[in-house]
Protein backbone atom coordinates (compact mmCIF):
# COMPACT_ATOMS: atom_id res chain seq x y z
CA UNK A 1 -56.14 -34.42 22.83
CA UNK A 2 -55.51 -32.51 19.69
CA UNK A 3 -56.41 -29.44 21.27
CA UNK A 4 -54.49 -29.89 24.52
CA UNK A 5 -51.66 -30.25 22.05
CA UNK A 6 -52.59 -26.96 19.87
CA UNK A 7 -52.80 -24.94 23.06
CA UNK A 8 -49.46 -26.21 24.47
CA UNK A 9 -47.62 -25.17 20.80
CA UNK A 10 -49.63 -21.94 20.90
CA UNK A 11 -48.23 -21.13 24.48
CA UNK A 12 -44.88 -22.23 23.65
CA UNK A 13 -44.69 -19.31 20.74
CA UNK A 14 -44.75 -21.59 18.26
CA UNK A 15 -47.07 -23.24 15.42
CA UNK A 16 -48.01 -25.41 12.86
CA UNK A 17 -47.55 -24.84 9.02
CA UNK A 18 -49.75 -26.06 6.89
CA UNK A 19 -47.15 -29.07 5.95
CA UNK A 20 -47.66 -30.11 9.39
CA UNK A 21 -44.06 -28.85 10.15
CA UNK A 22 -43.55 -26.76 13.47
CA UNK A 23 -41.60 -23.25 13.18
CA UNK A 24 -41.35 -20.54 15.91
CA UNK A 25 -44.18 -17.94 15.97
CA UNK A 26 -43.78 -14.43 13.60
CA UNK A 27 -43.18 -12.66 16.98
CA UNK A 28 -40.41 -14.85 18.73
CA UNK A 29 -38.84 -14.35 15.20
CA UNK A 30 -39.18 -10.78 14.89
CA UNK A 31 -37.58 -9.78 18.11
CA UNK A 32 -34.51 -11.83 17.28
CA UNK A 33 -34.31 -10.32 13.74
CA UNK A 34 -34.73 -6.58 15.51
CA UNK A 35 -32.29 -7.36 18.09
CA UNK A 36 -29.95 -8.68 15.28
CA UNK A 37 -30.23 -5.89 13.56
CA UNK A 38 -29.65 -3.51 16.75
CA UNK A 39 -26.47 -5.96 17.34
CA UNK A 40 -25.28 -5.12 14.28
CA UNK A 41 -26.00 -1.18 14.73
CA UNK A 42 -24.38 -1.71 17.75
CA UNK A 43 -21.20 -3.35 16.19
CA UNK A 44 -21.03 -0.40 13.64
CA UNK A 45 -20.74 1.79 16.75
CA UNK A 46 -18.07 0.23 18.21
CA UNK A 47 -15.90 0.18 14.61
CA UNK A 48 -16.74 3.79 14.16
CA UNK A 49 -15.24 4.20 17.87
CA UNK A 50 -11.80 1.68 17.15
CA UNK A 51 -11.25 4.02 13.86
CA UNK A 52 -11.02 6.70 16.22
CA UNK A 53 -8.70 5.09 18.51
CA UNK A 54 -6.82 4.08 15.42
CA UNK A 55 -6.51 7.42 14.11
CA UNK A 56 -5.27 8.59 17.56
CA UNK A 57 -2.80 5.76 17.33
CA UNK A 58 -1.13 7.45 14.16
CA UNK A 59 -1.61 10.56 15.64
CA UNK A 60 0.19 9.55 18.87
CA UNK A 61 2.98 7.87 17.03
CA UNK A 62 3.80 11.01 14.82
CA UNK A 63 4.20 13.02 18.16
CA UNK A 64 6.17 10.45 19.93
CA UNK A 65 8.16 10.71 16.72
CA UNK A 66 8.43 14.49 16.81
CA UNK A 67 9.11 14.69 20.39
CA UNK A 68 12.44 12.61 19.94
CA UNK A 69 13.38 14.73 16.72
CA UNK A 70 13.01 17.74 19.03
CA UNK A 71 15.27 15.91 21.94
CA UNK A 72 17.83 14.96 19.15
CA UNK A 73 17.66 18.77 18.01
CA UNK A 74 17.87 20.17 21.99
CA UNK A 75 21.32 17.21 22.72
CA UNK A 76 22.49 19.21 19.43
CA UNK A 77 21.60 22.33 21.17
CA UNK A 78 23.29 21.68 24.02
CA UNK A 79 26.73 20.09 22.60
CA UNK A 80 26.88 23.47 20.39
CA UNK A 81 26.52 25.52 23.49
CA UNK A 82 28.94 23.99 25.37
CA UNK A 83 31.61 24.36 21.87
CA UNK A 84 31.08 27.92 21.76
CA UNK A 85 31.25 28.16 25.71
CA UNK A 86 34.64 26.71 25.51
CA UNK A 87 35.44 28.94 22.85
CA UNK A 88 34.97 32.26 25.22
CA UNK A 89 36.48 30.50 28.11
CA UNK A 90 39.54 29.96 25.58
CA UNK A 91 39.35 33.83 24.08
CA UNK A 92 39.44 35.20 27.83
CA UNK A 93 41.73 33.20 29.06
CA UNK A 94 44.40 34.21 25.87
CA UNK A 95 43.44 38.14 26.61
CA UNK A 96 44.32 37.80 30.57
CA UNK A 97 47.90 36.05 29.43
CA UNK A 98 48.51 38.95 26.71
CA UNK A 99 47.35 41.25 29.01
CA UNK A 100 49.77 40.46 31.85
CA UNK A 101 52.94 40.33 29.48
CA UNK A 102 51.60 43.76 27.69
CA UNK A 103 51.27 45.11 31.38
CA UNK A 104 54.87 44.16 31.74
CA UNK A 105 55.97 45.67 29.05
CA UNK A 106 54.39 49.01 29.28
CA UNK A 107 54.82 49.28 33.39
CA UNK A 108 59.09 48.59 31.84
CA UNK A 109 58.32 51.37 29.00
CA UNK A 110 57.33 54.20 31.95
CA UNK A 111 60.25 53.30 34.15
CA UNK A 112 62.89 53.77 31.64
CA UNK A 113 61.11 56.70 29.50
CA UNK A 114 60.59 54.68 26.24
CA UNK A 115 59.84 57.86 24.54
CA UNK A 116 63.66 58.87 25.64
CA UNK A 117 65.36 55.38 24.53
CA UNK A 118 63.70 55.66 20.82
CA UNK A 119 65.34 58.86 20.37
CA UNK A 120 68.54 58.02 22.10
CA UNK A 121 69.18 54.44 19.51
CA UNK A 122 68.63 56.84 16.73
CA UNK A 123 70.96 59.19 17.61
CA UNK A 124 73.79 56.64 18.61
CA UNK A 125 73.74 55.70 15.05
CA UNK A 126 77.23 55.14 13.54
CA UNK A 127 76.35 55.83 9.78
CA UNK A 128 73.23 56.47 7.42
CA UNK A 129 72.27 53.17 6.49
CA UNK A 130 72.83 51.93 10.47
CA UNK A 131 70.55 55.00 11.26
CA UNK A 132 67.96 52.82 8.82
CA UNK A 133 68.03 50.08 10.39
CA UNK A 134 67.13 51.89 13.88
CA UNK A 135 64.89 53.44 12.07
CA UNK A 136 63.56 50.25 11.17
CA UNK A 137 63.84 48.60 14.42
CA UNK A 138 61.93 51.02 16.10
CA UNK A 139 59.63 51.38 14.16
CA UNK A 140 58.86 47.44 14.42
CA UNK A 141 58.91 48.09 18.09
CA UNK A 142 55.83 50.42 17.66
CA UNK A 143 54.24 48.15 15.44
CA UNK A 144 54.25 45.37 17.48
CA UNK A 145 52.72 47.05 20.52
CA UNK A 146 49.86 48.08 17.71
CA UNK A 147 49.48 44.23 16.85
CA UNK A 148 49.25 43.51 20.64
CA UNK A 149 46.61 46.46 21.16
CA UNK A 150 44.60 45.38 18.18
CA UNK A 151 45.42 41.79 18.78
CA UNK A 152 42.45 42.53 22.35
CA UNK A 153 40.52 44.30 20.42
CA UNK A 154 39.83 41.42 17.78
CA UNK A 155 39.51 39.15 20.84
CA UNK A 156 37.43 40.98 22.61
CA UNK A 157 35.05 41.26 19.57
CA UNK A 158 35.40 37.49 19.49
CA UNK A 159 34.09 37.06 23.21
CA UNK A 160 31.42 39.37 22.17
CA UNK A 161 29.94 37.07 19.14
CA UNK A 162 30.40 34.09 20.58
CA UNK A 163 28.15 35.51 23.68
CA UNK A 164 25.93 36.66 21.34
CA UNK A 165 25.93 32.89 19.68
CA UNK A 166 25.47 31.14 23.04
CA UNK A 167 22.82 33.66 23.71
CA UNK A 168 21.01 32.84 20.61
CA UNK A 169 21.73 29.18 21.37
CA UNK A 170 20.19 29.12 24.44
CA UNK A 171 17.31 31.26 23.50
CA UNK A 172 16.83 28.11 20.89
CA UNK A 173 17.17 25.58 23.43
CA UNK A 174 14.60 27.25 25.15
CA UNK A 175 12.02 27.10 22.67
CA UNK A 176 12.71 24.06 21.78
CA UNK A 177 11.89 22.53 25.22
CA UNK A 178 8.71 24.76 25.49
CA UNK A 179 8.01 23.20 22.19
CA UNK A 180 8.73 19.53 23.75
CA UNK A 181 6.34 20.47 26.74
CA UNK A 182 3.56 21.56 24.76
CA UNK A 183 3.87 18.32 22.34
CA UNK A 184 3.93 16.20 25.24
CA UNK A 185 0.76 17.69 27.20
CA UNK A 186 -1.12 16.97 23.60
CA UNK A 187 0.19 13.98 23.63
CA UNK A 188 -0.97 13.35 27.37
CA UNK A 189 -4.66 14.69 26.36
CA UNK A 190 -5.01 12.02 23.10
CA UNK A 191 -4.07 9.62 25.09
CA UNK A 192 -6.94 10.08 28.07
CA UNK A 193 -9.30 10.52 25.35
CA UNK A 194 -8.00 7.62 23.47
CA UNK A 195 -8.58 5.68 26.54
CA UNK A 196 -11.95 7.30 27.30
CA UNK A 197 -13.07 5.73 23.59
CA UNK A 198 -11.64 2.39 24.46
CA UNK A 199 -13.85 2.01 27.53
CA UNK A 200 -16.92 3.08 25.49
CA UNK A 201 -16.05 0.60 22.99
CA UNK A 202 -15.79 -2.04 25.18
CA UNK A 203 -18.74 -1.16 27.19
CA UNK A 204 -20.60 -1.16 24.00
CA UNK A 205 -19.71 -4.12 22.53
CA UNK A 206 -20.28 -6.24 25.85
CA UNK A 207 -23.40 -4.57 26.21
CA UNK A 208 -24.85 -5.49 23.42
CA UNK A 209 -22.83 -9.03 23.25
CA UNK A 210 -25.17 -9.82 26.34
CA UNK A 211 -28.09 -8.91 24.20
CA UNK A 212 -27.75 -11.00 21.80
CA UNK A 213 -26.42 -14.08 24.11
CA UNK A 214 -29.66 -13.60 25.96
CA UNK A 215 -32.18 -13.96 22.84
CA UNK A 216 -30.12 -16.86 21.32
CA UNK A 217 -30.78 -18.76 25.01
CA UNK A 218 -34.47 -17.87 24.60
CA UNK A 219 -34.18 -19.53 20.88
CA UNK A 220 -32.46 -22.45 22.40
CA UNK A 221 -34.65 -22.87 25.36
CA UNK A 222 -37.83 -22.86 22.73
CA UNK A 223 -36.53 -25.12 20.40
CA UNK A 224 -35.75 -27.41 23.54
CA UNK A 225 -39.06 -27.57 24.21
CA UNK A 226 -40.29 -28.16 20.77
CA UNK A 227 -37.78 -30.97 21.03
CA UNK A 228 -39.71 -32.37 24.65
CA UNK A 229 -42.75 -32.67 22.94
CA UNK A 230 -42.09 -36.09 21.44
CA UNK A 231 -44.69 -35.14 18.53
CA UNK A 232 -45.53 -38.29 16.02
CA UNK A 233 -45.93 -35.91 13.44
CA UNK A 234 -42.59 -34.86 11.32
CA UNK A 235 -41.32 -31.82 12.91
CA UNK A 236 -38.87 -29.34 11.37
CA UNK A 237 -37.81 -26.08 12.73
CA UNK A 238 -36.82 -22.56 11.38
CA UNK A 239 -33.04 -22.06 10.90
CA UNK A 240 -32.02 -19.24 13.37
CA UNK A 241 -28.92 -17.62 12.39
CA UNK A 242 -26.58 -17.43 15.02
CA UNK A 243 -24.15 -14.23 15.80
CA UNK A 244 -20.53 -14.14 14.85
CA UNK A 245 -18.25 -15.87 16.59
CA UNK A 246 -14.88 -14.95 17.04
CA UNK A 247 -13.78 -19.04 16.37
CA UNK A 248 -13.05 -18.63 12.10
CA UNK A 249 -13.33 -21.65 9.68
CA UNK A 250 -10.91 -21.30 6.85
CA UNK A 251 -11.72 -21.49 3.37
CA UNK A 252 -9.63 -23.75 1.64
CA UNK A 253 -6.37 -22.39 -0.15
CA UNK A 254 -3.42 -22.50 -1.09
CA UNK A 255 -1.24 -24.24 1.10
CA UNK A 256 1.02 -21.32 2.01
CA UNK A 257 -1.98 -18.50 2.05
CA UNK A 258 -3.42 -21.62 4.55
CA UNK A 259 -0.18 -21.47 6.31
CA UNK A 260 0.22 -17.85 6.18
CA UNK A 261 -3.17 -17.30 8.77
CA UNK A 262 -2.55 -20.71 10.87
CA UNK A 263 0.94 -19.22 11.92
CA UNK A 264 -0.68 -15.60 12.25
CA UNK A 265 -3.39 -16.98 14.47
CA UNK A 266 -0.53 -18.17 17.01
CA UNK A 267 -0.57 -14.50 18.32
CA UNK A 268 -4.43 -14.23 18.87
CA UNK A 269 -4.89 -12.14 22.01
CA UNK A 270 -0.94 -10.87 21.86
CA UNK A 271 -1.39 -6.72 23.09
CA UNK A 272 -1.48 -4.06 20.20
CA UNK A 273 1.60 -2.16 21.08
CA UNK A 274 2.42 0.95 18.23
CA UNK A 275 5.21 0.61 16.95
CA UNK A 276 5.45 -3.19 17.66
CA UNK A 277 7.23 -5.74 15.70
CA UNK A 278 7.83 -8.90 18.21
CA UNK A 279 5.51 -11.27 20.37
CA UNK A 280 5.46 -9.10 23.30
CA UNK A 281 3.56 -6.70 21.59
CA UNK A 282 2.63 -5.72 18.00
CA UNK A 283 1.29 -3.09 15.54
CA UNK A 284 -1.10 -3.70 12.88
CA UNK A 285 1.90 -3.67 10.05
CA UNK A 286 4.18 -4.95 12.40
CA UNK A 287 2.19 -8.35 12.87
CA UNK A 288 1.81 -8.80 9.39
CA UNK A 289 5.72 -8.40 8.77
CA UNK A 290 6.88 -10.77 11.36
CA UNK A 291 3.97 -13.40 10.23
CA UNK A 292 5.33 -13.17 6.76
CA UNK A 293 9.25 -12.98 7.35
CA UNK A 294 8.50 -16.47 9.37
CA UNK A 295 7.97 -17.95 5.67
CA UNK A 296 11.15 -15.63 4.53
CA UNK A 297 9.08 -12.96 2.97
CA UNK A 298 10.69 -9.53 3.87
CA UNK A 299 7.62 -7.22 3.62
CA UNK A 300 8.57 -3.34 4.41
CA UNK A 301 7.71 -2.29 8.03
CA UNK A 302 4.88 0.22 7.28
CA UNK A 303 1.16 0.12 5.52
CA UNK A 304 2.08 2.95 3.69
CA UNK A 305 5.07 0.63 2.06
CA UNK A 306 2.95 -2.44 2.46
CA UNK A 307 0.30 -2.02 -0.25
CA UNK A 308 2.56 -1.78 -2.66
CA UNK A 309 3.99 -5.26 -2.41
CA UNK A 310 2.54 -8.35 -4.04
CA UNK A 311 -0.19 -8.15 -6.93
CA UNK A 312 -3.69 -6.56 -6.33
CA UNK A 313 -6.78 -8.68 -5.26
CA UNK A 314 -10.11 -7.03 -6.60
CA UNK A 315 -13.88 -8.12 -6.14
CA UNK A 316 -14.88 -11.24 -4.71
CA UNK A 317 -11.56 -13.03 -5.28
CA UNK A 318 -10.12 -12.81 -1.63
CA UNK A 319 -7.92 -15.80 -0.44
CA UNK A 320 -6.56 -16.54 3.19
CA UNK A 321 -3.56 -15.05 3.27
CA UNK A 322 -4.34 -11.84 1.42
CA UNK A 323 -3.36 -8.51 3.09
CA UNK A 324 -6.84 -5.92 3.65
CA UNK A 325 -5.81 -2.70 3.87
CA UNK A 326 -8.31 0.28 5.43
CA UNK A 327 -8.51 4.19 6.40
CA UNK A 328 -7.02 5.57 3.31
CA UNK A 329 -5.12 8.80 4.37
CA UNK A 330 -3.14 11.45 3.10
CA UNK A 331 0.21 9.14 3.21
CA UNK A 332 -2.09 6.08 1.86
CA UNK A 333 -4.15 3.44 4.10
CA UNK A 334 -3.33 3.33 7.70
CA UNK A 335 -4.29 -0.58 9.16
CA UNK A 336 -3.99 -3.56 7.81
CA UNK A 337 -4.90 -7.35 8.37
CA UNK A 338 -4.65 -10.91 7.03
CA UNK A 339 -7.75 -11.95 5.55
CA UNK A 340 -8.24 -15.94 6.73
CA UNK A 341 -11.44 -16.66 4.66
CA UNK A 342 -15.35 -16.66 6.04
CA UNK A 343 -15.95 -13.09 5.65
CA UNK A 344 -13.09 -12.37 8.65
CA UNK A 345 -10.00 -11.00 9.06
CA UNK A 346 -7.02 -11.11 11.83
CA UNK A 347 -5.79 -7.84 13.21
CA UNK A 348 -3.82 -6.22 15.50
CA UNK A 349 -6.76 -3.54 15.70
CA UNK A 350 -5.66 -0.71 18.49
CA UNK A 351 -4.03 0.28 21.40
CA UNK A 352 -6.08 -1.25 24.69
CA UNK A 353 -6.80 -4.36 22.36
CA UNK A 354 -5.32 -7.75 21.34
CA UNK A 355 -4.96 -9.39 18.19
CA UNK A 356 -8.26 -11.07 17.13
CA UNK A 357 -9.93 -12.11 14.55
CA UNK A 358 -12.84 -9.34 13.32
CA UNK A 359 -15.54 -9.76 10.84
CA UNK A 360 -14.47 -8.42 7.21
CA UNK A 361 -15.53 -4.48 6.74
CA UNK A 362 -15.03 -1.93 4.12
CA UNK A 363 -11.58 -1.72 3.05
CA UNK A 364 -9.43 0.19 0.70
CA UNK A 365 -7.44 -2.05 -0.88
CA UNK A 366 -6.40 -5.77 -0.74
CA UNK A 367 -2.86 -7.68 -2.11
CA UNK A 368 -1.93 -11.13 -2.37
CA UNK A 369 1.86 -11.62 -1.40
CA UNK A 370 1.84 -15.64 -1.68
CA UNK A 371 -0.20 -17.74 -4.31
């Protein structure tokens, strides 16, 4: 009987310790240990890929932000082209009025020989000083037609640098939208890519999800077995760790650091929109300024602003609550999440993803707003 029972263990993977105790055989164990350890390769990979996607997101959002500086700059463009447009139409229109009453007056002068009418009002003069003012008059006369001849020629010049300025303008505007087209096709290309490395990481991450789902079933299955034996003898099995799960106890805390992650977890699976602040859709800052002004904390809308608010949280001394900041870059760290206790984190990681909760990495800084 014994050794009906010995061969039934053996077959099952299993055997018996020397306390009499049944644990799962070296080799059931060592798979599941190498295929934890690949899972966790495997999740490496897929964090190395959503930093990439992350970094794209900045990237992405500084064009979108240049491309609507360079739109404000081509409206400008065009508002000061259509100024000094009006201007010319305004400068030609003045030289075709002077030019008609000038052609009046001169086609009057050659009709009644002006030449002949100068000389004839000096000569009718009565006395010296009346023979001055003639003099005078006439010589106002001249002057005035001068005015009237130099008066085109200063507009003229006029229409000519303003065309020159609208010409310049233009050439501008040009560039400008060249400059717009070659900003958006950039943009166009990170964002293929970007969604190129969002279907590998999701490929990846179910792929080797499976994996692991698949050996824990095979633990499960054996350890129901062990169970159907029914053996007299005191049986106790090997702990087998099981993989993360998305679900996250919290660690008790304070009550509003508690509160803080229960009312940030209301938006699990909400869709990581840059640049968002509201329900519909939210950034990685974003989320963790609307959680926060729910408890009337006005937190600044950026993580370049954010890590400098509240006091500094170093070592092992993490509460729920705390804000984890990662990817230090030139303008400081570029994500940031709640820590809710456990080891994890909640996150509005990427574009392509939701807000989730996500096992506790290396990180840059961390700051406790709330006690």
């Amino acid at each position: 009987m014994h050794r009906k029972f010995l061969t039934a263990l053996i077959a099952l993977g299993i055997t018996v310790s020397c306390s009499g105790n049944i644990v799962f055989a070296s080799p059931l164990q060592d798979q599941y240990n190498q295929s934890q350890q690949q899972y966790q390769n495997a999740l490496k990979s897929v964090q190395d890929i959503e930093n990439k996607i992350e970094a794209l997101d900045n990237q992405i959002g500084e064009l979108n932000n240049s491309i609507n500086d360079t739109d404000k700059r081509i409206n400008e463009s065009k508002q000061n082209m259509a100024i000094t447009q009006g201007k010319i139409d305004q400068a030609k229109q003045n030289i075709t009025n002077q030019q008609e009453i000038y052609g009046e007056r001169l086609r009057a002068m050659y009709v009644n020989g002006t030449t002949a009418q100068y000389i004839g009002v000096i000569l009718e003069s009565q006395s010296f000083s009346d023979l001055i003012s003639r003099l005078d008059a006439v010589k106002d006369v001249i002057n005035y037609d001068k005015g009237i001849i130099n008066n085109f020629k200063t507009q003229k010049q006029e229409v000519e640098n303003q065309q020159k300025i609208l010409a310049d303008q233009n050439s501008k505007l040009v560039a400008l939208q060249n400059e717009n087209h070659k900003k958006l096709d950039d943009l166009n290309n990170k964002k293929n890519t970007q969604n190129s490395l969002i279907v590998a990481a999701k490929d990846e991450e179910a792929k080797h999800t499976n994996e692991m789902q698949q050996i824990q079933k095979a633990m499960d299955d054996e350890k129901k077995k062990i169970e159907a034996l029914n053996v007299s003898t005191n049986i106790q099995l090997k702990p087998v760790s099981k993989t993360t799960s998305q679900n996250t106890t919290i660690q008790s805390s304070s009550t509003n650091g508690l509160a803080v992650v229960k009312y940030a977890e209301t938006f699990l699976n909400t869709p990581y929109v840059w640049g968002g602040n509201k329900p519909g859709g939210f950034d990685c800052s974003g989320l963790v300024q609307y959680v926060y002004a729910h408890f009337g904390i006005n937190l600044p809308r950026t993580t370049y602003e954010q890590v400098n608010q509240g006091n500094p949280v170093t070592g092992n001394n993490l509460q729920p609550g705390d804000l984890l900041f990662f990817e230090p870059g030139s303008n400081g760290p570029e994500h940031v999440g709640i820590y809710v206790g456990d080891g994890n984190f909640i996150e509005a990681p990427h574009t392509g993803a939701n807000v989730r909760f996500s096992p506790l990495r290396s990180y840059c800084a961390a700051r406790r707003i709330v006690n």
